[in-house]
PDB file of N, CA and C in Angstrom:
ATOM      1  N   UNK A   1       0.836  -1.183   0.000  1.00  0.00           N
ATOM      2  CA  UNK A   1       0.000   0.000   0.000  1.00  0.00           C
ATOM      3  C   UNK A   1       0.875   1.238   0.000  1.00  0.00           C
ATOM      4  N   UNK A   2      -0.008   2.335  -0.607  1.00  0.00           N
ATOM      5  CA  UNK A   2       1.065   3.604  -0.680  1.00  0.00           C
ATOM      6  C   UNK A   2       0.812   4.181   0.880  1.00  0.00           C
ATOM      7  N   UNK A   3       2.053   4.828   0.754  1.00  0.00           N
ATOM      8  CA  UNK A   3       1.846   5.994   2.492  1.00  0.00           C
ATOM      9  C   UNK A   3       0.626   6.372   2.376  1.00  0.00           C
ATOM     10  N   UNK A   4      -0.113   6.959   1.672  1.00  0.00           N
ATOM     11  CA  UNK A   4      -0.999   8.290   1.570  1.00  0.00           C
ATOM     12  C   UNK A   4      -2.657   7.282   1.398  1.00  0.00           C
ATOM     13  N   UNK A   5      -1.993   5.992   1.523  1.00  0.00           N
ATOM     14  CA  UNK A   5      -3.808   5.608   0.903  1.00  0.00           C
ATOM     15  C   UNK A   5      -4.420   6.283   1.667  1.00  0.00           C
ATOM     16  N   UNK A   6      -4.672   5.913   2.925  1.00  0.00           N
ATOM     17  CA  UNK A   6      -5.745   5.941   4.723  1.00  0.00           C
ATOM     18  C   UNK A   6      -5.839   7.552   3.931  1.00  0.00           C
ATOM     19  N   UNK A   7      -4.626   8.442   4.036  1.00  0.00           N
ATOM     20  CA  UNK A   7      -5.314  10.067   3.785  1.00  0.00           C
ATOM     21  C   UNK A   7      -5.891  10.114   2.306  1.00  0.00           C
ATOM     22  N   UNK A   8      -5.762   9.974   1.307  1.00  0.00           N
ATOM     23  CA  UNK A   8      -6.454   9.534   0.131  1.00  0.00           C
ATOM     24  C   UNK A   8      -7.979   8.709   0.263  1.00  0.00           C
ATOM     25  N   UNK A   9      -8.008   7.712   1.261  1.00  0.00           N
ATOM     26  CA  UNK A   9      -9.479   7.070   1.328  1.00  0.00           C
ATOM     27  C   UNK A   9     -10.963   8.282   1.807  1.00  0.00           C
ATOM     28  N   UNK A  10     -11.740   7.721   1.319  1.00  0.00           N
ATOM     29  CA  UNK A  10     -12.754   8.506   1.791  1.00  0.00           C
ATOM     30  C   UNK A  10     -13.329   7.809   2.940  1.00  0.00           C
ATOM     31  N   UNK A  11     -13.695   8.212   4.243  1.00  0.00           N
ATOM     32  CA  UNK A  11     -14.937   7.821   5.578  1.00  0.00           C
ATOM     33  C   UNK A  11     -15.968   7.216   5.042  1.00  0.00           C
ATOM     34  N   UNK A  12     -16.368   6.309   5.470  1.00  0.00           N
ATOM     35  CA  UNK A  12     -17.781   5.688   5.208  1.00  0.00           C
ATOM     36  C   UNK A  12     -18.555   5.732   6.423  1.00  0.00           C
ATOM     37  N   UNK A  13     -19.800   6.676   6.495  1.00  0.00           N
ATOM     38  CA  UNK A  13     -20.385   6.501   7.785  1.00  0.00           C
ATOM     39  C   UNK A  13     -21.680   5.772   7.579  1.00  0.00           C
ATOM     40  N   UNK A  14     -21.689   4.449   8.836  1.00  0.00           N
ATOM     41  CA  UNK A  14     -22.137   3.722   8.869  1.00  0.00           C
ATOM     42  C   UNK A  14     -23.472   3.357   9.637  1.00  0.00           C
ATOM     43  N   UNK A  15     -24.797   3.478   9.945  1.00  0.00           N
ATOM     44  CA  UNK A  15     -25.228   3.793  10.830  1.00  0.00           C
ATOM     45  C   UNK A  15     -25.179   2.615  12.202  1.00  0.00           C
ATOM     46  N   UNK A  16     -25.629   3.260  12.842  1.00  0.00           N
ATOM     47  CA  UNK A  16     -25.096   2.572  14.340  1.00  0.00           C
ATOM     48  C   UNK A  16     -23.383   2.049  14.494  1.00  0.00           C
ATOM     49  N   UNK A  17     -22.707   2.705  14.045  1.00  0.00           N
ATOM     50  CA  UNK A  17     -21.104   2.335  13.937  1.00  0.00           C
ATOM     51  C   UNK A  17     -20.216   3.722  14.249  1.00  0.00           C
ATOM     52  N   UNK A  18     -20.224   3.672  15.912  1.00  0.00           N
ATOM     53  CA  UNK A  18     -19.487   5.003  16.093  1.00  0.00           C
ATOM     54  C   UNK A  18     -17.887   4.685  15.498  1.00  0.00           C
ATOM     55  N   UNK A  19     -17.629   5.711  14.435  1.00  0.00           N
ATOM     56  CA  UNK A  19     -16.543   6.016  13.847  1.00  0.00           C
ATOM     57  C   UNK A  19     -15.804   6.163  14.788  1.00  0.00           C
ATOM     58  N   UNK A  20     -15.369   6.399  16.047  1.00  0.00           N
ATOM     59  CA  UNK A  20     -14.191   6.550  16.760  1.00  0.00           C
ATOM     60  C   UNK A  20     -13.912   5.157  17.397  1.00  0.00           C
ATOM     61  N   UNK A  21     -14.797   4.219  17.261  1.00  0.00           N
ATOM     62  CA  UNK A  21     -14.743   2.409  17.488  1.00  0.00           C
ATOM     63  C   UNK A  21     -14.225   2.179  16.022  1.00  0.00           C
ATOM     64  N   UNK A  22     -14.905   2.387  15.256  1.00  0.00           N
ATOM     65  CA  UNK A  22     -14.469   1.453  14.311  1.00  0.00           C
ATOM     66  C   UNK A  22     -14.378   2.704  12.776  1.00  0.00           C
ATOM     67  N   UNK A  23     -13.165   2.801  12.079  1.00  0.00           N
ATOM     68  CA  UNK A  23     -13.272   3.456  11.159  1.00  0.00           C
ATOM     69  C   UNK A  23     -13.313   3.337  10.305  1.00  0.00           C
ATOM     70  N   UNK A  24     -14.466   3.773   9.269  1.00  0.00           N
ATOM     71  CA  UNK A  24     -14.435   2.536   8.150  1.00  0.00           C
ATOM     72  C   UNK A  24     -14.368   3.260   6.548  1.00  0.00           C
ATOM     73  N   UNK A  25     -13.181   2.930   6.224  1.00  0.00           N
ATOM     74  CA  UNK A  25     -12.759   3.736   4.873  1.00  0.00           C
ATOM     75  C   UNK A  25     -13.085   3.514   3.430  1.00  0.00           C
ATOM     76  N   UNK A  26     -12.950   3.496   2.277  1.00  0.00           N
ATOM     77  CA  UNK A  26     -13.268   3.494   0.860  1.00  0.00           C
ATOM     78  C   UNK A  26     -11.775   3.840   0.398  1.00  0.00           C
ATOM     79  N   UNK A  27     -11.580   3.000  -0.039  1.00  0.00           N
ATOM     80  CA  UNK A  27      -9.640   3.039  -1.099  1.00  0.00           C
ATOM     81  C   UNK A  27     -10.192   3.745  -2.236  1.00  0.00           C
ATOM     82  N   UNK A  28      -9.029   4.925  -2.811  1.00  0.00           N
ATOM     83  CA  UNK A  28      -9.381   4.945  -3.730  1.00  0.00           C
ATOM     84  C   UNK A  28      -9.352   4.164  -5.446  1.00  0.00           C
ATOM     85  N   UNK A  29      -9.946   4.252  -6.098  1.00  0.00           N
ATOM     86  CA  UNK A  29      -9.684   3.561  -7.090  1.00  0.00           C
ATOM     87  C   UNK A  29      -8.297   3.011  -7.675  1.00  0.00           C
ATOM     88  N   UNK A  30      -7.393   3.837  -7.373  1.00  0.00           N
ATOM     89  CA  UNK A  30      -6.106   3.778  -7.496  1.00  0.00           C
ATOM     90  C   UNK A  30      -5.344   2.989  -6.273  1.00  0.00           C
ATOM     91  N   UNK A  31      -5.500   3.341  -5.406  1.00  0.00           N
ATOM     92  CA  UNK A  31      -4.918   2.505  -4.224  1.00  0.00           C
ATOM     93  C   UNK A  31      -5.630   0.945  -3.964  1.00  0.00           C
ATOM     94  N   UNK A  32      -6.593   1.124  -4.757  1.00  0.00           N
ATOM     95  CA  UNK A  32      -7.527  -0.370  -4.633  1.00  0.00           C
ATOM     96  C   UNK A  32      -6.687  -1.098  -5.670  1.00  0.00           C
ATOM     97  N   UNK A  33      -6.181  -0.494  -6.763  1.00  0.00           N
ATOM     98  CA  UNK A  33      -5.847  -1.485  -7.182  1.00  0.00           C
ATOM     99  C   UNK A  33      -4.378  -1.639  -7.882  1.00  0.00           C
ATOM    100  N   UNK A  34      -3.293  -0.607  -6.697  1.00  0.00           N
ATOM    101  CA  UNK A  34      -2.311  -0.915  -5.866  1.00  0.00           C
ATOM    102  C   UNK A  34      -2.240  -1.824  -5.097  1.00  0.00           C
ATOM    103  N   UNK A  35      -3.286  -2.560  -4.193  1.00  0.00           N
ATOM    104  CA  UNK A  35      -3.475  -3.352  -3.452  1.00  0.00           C
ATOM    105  C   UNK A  35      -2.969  -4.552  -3.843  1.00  0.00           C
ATOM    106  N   UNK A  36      -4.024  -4.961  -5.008  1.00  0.00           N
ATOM    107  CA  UNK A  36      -3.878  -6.025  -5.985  1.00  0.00           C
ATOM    108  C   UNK A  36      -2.626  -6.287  -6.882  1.00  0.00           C
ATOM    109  N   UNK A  37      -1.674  -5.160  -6.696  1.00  0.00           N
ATOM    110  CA  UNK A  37      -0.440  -5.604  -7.410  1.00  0.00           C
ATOM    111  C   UNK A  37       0.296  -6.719  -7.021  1.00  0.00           C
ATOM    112  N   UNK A  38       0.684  -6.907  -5.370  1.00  0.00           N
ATOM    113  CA  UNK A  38       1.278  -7.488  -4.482  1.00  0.00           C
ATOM    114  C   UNK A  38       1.103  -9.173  -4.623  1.00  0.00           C
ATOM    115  N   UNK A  39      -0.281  -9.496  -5.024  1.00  0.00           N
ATOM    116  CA  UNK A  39      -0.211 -11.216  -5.215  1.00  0.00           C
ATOM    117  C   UNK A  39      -0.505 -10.977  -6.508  1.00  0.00           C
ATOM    118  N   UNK A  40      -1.373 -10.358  -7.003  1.00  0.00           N
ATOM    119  CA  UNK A  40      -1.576 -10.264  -8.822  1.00  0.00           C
ATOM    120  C   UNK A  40      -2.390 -12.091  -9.129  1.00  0.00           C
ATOM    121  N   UNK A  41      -3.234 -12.132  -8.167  1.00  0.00           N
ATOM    122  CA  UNK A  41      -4.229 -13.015  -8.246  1.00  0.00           C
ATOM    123  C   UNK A  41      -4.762 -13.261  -9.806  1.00  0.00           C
ATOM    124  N   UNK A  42      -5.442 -13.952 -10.381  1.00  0.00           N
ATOM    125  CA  UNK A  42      -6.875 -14.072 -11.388  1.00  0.00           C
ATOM    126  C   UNK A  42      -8.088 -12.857 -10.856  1.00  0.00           C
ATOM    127  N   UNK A  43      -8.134 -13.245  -9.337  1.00  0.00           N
ATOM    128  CA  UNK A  43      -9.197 -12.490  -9.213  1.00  0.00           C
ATOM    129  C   UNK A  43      -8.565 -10.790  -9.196  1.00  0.00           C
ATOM    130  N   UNK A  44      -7.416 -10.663  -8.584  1.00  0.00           N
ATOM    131  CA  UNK A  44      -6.715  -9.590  -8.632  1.00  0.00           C
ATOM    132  C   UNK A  44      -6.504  -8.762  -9.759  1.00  0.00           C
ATOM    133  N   UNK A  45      -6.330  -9.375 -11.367  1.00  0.00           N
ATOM    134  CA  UNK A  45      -6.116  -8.953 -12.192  1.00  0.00           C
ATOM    135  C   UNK A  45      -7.177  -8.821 -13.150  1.00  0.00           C
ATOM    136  N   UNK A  46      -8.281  -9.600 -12.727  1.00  0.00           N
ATOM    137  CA  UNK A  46      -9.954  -9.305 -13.146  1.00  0.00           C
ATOM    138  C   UNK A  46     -10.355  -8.009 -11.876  1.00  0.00           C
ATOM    139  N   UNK A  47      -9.930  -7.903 -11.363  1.00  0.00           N
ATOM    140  CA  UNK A  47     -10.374  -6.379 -10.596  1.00  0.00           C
ATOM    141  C   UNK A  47      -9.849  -5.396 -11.376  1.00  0.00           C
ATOM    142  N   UNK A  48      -8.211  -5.491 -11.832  1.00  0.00           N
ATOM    143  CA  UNK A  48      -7.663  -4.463 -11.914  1.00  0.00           C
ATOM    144  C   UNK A  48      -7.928  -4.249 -13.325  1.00  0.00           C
ATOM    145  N   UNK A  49      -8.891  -5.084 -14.003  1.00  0.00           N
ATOM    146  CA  UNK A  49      -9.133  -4.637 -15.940  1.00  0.00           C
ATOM    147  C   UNK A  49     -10.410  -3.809 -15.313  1.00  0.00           C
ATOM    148  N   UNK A  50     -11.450  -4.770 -14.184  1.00  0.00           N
ATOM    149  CA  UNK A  50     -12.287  -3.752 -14.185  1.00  0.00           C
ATOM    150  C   UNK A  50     -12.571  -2.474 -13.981  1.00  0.00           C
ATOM    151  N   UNK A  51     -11.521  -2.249 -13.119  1.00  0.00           N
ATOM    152  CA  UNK A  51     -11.621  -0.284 -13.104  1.00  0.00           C
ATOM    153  C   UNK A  51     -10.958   0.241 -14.297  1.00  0.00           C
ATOM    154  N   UNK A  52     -10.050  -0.631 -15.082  1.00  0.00           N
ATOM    155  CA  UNK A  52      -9.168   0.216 -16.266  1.00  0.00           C
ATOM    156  C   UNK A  52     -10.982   0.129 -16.855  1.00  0.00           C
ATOM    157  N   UNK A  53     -11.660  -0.550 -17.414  1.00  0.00           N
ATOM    158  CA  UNK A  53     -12.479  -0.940 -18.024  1.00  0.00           C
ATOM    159  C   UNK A  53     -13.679   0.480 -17.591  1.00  0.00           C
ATOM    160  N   UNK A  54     -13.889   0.573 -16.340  1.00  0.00           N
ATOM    161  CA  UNK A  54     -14.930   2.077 -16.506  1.00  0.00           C
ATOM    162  C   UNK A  54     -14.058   3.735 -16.237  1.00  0.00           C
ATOM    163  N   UNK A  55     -12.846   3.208 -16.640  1.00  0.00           N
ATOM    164  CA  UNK A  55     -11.629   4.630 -16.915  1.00  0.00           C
ATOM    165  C   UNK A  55     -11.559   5.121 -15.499  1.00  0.00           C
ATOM    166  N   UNK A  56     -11.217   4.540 -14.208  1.00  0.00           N
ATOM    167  CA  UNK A  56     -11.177   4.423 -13.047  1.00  0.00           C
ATOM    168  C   UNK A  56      -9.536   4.647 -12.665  1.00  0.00           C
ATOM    169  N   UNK A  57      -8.991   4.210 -13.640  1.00  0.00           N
ATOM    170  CA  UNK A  57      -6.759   4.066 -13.311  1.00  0.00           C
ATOM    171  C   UNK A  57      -6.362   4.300 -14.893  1.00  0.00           C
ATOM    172  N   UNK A  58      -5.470   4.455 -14.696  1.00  0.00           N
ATOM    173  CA  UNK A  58      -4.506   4.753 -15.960  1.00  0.00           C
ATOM    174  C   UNK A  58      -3.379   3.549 -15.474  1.00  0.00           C
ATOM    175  N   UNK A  59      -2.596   3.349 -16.389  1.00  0.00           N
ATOM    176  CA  UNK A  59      -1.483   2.424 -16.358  1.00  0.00           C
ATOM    177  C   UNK A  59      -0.129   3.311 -15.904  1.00  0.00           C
ATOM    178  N   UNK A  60      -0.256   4.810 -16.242  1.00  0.00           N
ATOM    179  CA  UNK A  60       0.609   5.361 -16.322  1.00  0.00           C
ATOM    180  C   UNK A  60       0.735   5.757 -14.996  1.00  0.00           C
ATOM    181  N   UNK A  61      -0.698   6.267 -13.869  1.00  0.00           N
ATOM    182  CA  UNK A  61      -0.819   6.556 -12.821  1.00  0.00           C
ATOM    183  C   UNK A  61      -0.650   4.873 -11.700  1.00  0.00           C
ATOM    184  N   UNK A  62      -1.137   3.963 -12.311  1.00  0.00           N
ATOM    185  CA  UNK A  62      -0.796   2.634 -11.164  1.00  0.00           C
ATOM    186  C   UNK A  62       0.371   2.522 -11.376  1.00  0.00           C
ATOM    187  N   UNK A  63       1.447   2.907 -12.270  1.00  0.00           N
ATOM    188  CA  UNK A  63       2.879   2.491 -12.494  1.00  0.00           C
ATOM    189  C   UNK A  63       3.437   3.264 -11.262  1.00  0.00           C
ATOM    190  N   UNK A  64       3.157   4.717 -11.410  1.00  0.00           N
ATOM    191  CA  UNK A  64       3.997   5.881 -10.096  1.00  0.00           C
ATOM    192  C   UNK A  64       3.676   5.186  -9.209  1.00  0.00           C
ATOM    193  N   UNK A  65       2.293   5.094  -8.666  1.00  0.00           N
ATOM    194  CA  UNK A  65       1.563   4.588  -7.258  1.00  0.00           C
ATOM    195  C   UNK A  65       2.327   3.767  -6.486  1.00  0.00           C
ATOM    196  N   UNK A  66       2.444   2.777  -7.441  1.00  0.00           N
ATOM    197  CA  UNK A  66       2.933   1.287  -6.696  1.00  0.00           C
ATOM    198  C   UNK A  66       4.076   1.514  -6.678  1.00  0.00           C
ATOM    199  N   UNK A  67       5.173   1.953  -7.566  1.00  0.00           N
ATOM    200  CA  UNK A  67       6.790   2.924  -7.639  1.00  0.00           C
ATOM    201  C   UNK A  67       6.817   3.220  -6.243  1.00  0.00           C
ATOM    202  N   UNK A  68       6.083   3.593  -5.867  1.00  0.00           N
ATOM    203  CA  UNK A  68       6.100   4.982  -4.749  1.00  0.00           C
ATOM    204  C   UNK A  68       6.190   4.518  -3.810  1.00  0.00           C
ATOM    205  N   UNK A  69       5.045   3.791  -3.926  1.00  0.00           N
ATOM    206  CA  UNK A  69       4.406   2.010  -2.659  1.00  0.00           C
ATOM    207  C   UNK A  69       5.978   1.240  -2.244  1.00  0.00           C
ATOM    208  N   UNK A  70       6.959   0.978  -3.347  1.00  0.00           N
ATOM    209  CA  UNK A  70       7.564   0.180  -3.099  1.00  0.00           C
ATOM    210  C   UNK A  70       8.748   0.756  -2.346  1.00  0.00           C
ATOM    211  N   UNK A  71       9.087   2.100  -1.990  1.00  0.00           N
ATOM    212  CA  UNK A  71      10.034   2.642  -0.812  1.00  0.00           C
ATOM    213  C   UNK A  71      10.093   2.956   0.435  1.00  0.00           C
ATOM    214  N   UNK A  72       8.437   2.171   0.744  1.00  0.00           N
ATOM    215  CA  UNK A  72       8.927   1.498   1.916  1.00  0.00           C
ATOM    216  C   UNK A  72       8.434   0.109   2.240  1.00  0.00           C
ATOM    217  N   UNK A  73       8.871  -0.350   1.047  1.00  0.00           N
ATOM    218  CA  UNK A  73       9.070  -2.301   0.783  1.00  0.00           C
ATOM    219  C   UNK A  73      10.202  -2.442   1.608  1.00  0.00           C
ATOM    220  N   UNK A  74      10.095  -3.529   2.182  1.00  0.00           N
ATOM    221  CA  UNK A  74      11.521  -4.347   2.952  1.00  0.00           C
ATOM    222  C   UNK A  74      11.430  -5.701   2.520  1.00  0.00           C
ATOM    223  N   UNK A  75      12.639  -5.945   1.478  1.00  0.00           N
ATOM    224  CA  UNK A  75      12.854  -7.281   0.782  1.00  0.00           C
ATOM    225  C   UNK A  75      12.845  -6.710  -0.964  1.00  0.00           C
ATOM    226  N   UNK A  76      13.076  -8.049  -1.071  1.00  0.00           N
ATOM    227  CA  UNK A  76      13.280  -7.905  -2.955  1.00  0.00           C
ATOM    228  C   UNK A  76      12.459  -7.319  -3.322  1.00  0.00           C
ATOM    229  N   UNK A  77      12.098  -6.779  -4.519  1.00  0.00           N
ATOM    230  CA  UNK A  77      11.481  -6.053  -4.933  1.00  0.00           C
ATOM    231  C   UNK A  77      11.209  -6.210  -6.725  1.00  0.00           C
ATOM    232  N   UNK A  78      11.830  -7.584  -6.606  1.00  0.00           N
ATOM    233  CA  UNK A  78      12.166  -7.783  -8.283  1.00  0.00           C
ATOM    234  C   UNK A  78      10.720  -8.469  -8.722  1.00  0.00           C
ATOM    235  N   UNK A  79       9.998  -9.399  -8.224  1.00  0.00           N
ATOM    236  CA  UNK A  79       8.720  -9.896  -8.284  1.00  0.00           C
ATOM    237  C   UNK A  79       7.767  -8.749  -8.321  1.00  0.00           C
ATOM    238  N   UNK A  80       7.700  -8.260  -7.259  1.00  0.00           N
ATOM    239  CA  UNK A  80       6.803  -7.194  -7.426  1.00  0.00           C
ATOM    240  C   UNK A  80       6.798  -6.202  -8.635  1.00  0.00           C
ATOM    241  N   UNK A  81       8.016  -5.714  -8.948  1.00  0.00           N
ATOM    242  CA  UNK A  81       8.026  -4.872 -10.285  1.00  0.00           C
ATOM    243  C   UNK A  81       7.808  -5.560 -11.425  1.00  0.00           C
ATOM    244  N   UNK A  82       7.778  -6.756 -11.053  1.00  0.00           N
ATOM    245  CA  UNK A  82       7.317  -7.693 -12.491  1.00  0.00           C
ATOM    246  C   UNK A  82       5.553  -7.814 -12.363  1.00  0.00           C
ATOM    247  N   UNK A  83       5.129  -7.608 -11.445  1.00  0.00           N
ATOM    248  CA  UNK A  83       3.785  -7.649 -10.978  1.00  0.00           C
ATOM    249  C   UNK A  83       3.267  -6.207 -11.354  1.00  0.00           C
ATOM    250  N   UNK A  84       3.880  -5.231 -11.078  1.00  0.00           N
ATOM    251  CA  UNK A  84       3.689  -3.872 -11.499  1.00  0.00           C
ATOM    252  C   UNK A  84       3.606  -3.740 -12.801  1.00  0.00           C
ATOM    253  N   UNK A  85       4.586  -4.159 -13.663  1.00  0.00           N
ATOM    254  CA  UNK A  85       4.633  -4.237 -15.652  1.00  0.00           C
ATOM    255  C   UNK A  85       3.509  -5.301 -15.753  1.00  0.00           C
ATOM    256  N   UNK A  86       2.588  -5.951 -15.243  1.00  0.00           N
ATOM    257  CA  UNK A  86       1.703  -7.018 -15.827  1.00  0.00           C
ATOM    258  C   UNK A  86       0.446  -6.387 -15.392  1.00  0.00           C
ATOM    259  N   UNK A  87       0.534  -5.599 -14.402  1.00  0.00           N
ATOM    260  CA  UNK A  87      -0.611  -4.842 -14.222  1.00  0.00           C
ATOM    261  C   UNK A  87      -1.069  -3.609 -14.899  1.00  0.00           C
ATOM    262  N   UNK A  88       0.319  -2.716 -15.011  1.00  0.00           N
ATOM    263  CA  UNK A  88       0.100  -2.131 -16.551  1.00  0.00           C
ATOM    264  C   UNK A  88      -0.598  -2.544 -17.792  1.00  0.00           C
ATOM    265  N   UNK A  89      -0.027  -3.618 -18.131  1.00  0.00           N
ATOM    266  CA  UNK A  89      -0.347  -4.083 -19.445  1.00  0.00           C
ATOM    267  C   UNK A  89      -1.952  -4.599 -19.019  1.00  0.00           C
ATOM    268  N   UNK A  90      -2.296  -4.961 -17.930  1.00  0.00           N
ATOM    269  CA  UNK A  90      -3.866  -5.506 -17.704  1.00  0.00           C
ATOM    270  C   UNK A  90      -4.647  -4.247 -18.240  1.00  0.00           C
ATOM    271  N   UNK A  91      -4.029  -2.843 -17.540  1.00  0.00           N
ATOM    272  CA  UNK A  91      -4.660  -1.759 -18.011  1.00  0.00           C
ATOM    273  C   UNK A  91      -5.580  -1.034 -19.268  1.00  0.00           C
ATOM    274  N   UNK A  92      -3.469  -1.518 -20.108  1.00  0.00           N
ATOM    275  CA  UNK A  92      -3.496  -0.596 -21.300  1.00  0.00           C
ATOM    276  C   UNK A  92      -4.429  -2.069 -22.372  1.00  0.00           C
ATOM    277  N   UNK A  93      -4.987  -3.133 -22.067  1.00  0.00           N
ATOM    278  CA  UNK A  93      -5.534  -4.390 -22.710  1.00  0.00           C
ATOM    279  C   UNK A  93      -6.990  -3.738 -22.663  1.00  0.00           C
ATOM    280  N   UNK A  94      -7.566  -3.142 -21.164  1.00  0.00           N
ATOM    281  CA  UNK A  94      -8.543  -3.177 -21.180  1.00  0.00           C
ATOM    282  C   UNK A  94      -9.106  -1.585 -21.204  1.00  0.00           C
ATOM    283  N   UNK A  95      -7.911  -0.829 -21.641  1.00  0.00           N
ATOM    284  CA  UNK A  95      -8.549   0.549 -21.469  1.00  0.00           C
ATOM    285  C   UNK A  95      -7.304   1.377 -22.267  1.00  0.00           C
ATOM    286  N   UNK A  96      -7.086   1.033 -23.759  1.00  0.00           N
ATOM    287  CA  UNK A  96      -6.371   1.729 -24.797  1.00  0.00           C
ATOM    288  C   UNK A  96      -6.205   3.006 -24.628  1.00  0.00           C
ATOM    289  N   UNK A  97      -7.258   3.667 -24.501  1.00  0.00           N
ATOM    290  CA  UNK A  97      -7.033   5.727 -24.499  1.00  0.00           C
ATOM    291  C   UNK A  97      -6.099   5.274 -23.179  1.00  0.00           C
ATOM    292  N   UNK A  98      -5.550   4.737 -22.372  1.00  0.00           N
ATOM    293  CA  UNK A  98      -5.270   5.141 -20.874  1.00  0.00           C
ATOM    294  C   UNK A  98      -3.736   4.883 -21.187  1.00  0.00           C
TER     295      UNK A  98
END
């Protein structure tokens, strides 16, 4: 996850759910599917066409994100950037103008 998701997420208020018990956030489209870079699942990479798919991420913007995400990774980092270029390309497959 990037530093900035939690300040990037939006509050979800819930009724009967005092927010200072329990806080309950919304990722944004972009950090949602930053998320999904990390195992790069089937289901992970059918999420991440679906937001390229209603023009939700750019390839060019999940490339920085997860870039960004990865300085304060501890460990290799060579899988993951291979996970990052396949998630791109999930993008630019399912959302050409992007």
């Amino acid at each position: 996850m990037h530093e900035d998701a939690h300040d990037d997420s939006v509050p979800l208020t819930l009724e009967g759910i005092d927010p200072e018990v329990l806080d309950v956030r919304i990722l944004t489209p972009l950090d949602l599917a930053v998320s999904k870079v990390g195992r790069l699942s089937a289901q992970d990479q059918a999420d991440i066409a679906a937001l390229a798919r209603r023009g939700l991420i750019t390839g060019e913007k999940l490339a920085k994100r997860a870039e960004e995400a990865l300085d304060l990774y501890v460990g290799d980092t060579q899988r993951l950037r291979g996970n990052i270029a396949a998630a791109v390309r999930i993008v630019a497959e399912n959302n050409p103008t992007n």
